[in-house]
Protein backbone atom coordinates (compact mmCIF):
# COMPACT_ATOMS: atom_id res chain seq x y z
CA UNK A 1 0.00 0.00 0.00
CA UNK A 2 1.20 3.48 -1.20
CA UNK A 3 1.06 6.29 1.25
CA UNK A 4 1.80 10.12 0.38
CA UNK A 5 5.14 10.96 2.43
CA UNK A 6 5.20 13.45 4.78
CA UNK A 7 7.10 15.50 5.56
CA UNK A 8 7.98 16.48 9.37
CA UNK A 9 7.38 19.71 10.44
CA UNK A 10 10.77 21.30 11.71
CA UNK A 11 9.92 22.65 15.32
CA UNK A 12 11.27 26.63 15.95
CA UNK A 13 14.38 26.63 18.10
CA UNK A 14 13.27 28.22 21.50
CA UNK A 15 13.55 32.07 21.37
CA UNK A 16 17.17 33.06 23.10
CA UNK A 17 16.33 35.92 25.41
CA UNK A 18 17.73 39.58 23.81
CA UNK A 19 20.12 40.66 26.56
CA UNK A 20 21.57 38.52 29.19
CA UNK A 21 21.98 40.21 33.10
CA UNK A 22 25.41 40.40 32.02
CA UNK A 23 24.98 42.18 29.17
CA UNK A 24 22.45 45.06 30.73
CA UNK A 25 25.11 45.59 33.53
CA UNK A 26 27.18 46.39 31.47
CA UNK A 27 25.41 48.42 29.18
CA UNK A 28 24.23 50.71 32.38
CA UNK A 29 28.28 50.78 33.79
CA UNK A 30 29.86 52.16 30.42
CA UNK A 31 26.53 54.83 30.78
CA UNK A 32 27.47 55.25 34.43
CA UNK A 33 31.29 55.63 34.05
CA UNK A 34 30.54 58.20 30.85
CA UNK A 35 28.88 60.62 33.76
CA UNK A 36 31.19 59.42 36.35
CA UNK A 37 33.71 60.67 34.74
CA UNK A 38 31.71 64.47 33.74
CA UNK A 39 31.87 64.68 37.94
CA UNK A 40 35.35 66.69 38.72
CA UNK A 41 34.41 66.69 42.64
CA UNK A 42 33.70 62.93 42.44
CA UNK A 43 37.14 62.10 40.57
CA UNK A 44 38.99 64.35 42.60
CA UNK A 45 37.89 62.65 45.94
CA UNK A 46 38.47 59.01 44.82
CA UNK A 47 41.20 59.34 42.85
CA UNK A 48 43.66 62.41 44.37
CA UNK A 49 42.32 62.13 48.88
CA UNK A 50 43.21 58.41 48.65
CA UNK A 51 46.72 59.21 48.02
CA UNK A 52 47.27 61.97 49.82
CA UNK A 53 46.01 60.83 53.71
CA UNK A 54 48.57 58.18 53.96
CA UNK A 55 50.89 60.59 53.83
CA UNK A 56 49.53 61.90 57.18
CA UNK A 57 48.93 58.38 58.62
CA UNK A 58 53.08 57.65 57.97
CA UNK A 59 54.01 61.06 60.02
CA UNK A 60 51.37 60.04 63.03
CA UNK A 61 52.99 56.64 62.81
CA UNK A 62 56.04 58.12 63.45
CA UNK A 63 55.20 58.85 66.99
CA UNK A 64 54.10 55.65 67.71
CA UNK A 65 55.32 53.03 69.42
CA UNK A 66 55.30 50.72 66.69
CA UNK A 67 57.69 47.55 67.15
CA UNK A 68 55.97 47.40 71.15
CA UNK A 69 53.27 46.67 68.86
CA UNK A 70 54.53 44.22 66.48
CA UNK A 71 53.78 46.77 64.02
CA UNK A 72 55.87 48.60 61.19
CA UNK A 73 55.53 51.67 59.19
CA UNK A 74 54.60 49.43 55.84
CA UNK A 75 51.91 47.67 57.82
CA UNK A 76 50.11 50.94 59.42
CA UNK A 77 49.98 52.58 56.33
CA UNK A 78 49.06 50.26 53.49
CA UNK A 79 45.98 48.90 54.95
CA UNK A 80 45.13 52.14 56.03
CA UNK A 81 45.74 53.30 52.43
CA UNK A 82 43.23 50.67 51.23
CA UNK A 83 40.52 51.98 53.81
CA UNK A 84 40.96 55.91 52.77
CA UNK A 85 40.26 54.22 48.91
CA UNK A 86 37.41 52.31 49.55
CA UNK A 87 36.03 55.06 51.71
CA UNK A 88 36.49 57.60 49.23
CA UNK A 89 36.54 56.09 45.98
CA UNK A 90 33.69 53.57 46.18
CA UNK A 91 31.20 54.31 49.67
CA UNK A 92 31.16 58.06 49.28
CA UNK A 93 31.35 58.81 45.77
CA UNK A 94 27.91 56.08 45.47
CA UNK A 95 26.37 58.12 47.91
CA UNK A 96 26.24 60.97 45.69
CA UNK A 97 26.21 58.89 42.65
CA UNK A 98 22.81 56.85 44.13
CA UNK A 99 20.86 60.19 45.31
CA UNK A 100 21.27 62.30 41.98
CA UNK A 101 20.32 59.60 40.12
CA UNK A 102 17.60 58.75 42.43
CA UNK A 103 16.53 62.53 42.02
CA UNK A 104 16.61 62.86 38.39
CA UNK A 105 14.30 60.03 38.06
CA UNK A 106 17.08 58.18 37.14
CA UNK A 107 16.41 54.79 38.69
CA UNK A 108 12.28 55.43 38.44
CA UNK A 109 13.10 55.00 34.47
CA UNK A 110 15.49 52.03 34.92
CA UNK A 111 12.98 49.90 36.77
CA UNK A 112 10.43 50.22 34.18
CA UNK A 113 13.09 48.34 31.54
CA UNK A 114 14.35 45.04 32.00
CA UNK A 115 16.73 45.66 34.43
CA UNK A 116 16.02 44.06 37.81
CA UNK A 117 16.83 45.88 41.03
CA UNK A 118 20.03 44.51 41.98
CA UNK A 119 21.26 44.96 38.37
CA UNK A 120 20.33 48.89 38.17
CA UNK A 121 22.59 48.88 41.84
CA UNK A 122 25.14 46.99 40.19
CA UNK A 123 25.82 48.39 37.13
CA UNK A 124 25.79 52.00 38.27
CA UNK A 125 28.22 50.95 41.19
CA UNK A 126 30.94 49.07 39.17
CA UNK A 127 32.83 52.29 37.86
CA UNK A 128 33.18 53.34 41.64
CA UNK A 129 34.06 50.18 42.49
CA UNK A 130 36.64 49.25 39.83
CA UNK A 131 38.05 52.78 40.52
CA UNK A 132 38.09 51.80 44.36
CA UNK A 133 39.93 48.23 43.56
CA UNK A 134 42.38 49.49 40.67
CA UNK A 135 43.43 52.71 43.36
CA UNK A 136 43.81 49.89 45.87
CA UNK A 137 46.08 47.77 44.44
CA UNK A 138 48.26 50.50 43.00
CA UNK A 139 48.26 51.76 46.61
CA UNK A 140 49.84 48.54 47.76
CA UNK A 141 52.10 48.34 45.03
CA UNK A 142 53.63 51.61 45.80
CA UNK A 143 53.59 51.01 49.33
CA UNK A 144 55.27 47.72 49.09
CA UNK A 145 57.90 49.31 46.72
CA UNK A 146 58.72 52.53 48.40
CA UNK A 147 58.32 50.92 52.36
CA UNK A 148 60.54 48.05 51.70
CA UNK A 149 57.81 45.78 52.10
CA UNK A 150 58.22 41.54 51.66
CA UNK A 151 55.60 39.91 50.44
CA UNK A 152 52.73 39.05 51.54
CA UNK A 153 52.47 36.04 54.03
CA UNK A 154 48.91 35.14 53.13
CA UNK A 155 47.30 36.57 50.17
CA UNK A 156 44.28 34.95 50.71
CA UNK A 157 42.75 37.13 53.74
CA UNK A 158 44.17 40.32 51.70
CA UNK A 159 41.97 39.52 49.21
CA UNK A 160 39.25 38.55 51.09
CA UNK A 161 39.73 41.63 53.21
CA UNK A 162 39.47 43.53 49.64
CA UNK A 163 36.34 42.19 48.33
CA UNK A 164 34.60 41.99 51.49
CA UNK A 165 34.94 45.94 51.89
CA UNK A 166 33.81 46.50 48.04
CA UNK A 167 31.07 44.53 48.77
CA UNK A 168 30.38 46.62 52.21
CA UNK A 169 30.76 49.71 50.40
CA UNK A 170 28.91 49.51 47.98
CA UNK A 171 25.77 48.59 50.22
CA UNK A 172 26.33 50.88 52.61
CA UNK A 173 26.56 53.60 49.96
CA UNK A 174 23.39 52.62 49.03
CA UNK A 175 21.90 52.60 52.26
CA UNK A 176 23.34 56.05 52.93
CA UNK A 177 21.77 57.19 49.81
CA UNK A 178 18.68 56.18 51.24
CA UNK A 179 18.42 58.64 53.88
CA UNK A 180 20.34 61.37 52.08
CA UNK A 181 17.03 63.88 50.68
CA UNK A 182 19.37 65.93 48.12
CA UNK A 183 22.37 66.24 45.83
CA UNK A 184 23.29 68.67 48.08
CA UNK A 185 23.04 66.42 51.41
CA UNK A 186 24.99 63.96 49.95
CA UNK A 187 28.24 65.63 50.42
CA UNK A 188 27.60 65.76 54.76
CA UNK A 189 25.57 62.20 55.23
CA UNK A 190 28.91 60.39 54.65
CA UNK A 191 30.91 62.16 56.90
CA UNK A 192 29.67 60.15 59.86
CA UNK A 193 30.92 56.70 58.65
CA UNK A 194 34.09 58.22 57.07
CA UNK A 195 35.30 59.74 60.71
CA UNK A 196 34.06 56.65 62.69
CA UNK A 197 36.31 54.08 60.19
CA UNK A 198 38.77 56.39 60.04
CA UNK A 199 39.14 56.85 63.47
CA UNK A 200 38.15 53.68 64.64
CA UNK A 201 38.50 51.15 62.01
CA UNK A 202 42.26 50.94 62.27
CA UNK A 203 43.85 52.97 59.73
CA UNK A 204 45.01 56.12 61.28
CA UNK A 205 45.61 54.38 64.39
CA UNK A 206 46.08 51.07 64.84
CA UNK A 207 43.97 48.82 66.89
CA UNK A 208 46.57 47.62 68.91
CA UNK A 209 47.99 50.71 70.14
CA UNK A 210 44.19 51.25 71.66
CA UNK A 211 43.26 50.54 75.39
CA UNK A 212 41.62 46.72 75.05
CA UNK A 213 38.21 47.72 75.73
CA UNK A 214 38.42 50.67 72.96
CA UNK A 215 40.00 48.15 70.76
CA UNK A 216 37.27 45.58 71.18
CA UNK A 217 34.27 47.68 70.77
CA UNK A 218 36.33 49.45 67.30
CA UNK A 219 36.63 45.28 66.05
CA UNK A 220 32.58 46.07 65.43
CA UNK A 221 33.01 48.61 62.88
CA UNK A 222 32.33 47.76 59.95
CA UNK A 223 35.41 48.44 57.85
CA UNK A 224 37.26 46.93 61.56
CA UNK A 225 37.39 43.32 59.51
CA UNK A 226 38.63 44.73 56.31
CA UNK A 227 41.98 46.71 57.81
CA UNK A 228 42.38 43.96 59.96
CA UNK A 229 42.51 41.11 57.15
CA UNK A 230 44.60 43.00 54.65
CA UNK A 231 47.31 43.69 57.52
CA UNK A 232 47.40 40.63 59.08
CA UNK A 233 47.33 38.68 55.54
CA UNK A 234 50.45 40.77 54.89
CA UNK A 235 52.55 40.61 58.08
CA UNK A 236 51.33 36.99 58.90
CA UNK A 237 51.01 38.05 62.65
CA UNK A 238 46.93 37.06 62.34
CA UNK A 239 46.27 33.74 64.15
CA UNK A 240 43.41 31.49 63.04
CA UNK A 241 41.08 32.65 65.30
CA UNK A 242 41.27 36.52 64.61
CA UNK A 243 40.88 35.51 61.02
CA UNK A 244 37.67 33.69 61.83
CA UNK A 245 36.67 36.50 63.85
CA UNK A 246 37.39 39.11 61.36
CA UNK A 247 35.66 36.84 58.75
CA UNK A 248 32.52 36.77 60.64
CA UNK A 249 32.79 40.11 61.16
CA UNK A 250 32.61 40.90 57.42
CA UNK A 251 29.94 38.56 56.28
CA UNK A 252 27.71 39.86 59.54
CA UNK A 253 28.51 43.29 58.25
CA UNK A 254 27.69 42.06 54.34
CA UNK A 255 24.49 40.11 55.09
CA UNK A 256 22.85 43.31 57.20
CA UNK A 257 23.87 46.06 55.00
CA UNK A 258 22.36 44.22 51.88
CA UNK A 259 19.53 43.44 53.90
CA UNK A 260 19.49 47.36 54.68
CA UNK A 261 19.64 48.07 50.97
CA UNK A 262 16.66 45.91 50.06
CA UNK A 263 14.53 47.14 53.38
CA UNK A 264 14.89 50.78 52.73
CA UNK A 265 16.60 51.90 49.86
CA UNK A 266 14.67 54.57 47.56
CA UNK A 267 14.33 54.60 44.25
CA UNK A 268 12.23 57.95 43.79
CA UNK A 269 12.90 61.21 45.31
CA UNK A 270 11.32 62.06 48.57
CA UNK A 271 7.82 64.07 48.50
């Protein structure tokens, strides 16, 4: 018995989506770093303050007692150096960076795209925080090279202690941003965090020059964990259970601040 063939129908491949969360992140960072870079105040407080407070934190060190502390001049001032960058560079230029956008309706237009939240935080915070991680390794080049450094004993917790306060900065930026009203305002609501770390967090003074109970209440701060890794990664004098310590520190300080940033960060301008 004859049949007609037939001929089998070839099914349509499955539609590939257009952009990829990749891709939009992207797209909104080359935007962002194209107006990051139109900001002269912005540039000139990441890139130029960053390398000009260590300078102070070497001539305070000076009148230290330093090797009492099993501390040298390299490992004051290159973790602090690291601090003043992430400070400057990535928290409190995405202050300002979060609230004008936020104000010129920025973000409002973003979320009606295809963007999700955490890619329109993302993408606008990767030039600060590529700015904040390129000035902080160039910072502990230099340092290493001109303060007779040796390398690092464990690399590891230095780059832990990196990523960890990127990661911290950026949120807490953001959360900043939230209670910051105007452009304006966004110069003043960093100052408290940038006095407290600097102050307390370890980088113009060093933890353990403090009294112990001073010492153990600064170990809470939030950028405490950060100065703390990076110096003991590089001098090796960290035991296992301060690293643990500091670890937990960080990720406590990582999980609250993005759950901070999801609770109560604003995407329109305040009425």
């Amino acid at each position: 018995m004859s049949g007609t063939p037939t001929t089998a129908t070839p099914q349509a491949a499955p539609a590939r989506p257009l952009t990829t969360p990749a891709g939009r992140m992207a797209a909104l960072a080359r935007a962002e770093l194209t107006m990051y870079g139109r900001s002269k105040g912005t540039l000139f407080a990441a890139l130029f303050v960053p390398l000009v407070l260590p300078l102070s934190v070497a001539q305070a060190a000076d009148e230290m007692d330093l090797k009492g502390a099993g501390l040298t001049l390299g490992t004051v001032v290159l973790p602090a150096a690291i601090g003043f960058a992430l400070l400057f560079a990535v928290y409190s230029a995405l202050v300002g960076i979060f609230v004008t956008r936020r104000e010129e309706l920025v973000l409002k237009r973003l979320r009606t795209g295809e963007l999700r939240d955490a890619e329109i935080l993302a993408g606008s915070a990767l030039p600060a925080a590529a700015t904040g991680l390129l000035q902080s390794l160039l910072l502990m080049t230099g340092c290493a090279l001109l303060l007779d450094m040796s390398a690092p004993s464990a690399p590891h917790l230095i780059v832990a202690g990196l990523l960890f306060g990127l990661v911290i900065c950026v949120a807490l930026g953001a959360v900043t941003a939230a209670y910051t009203r105007t452009t304006e305002s966004a110069q003043v609501t960093p100052m408290p965090m940038l006095i407290v770390s600097m102050l307390g967090s370890g980088m113009t003074v060093p933890l353990e020059v403090l009294p112990d109970r001073i010492a153990t209440f600064c170990e809470l701060l939030p950028l405490t964990p950060v100065v703390t890794l990076v110096r003991g990664g590089w001098s090796g004098d960290l035991s296992a259970s301060d690293s643990l310590t500091a670890l937990v520190t960080a990720v406590a300080w990582t999980a609250l601040s993005v759950f901070a940033v999801r609770r109560w960060f604003r995407w329109e301008p305040r009425r």
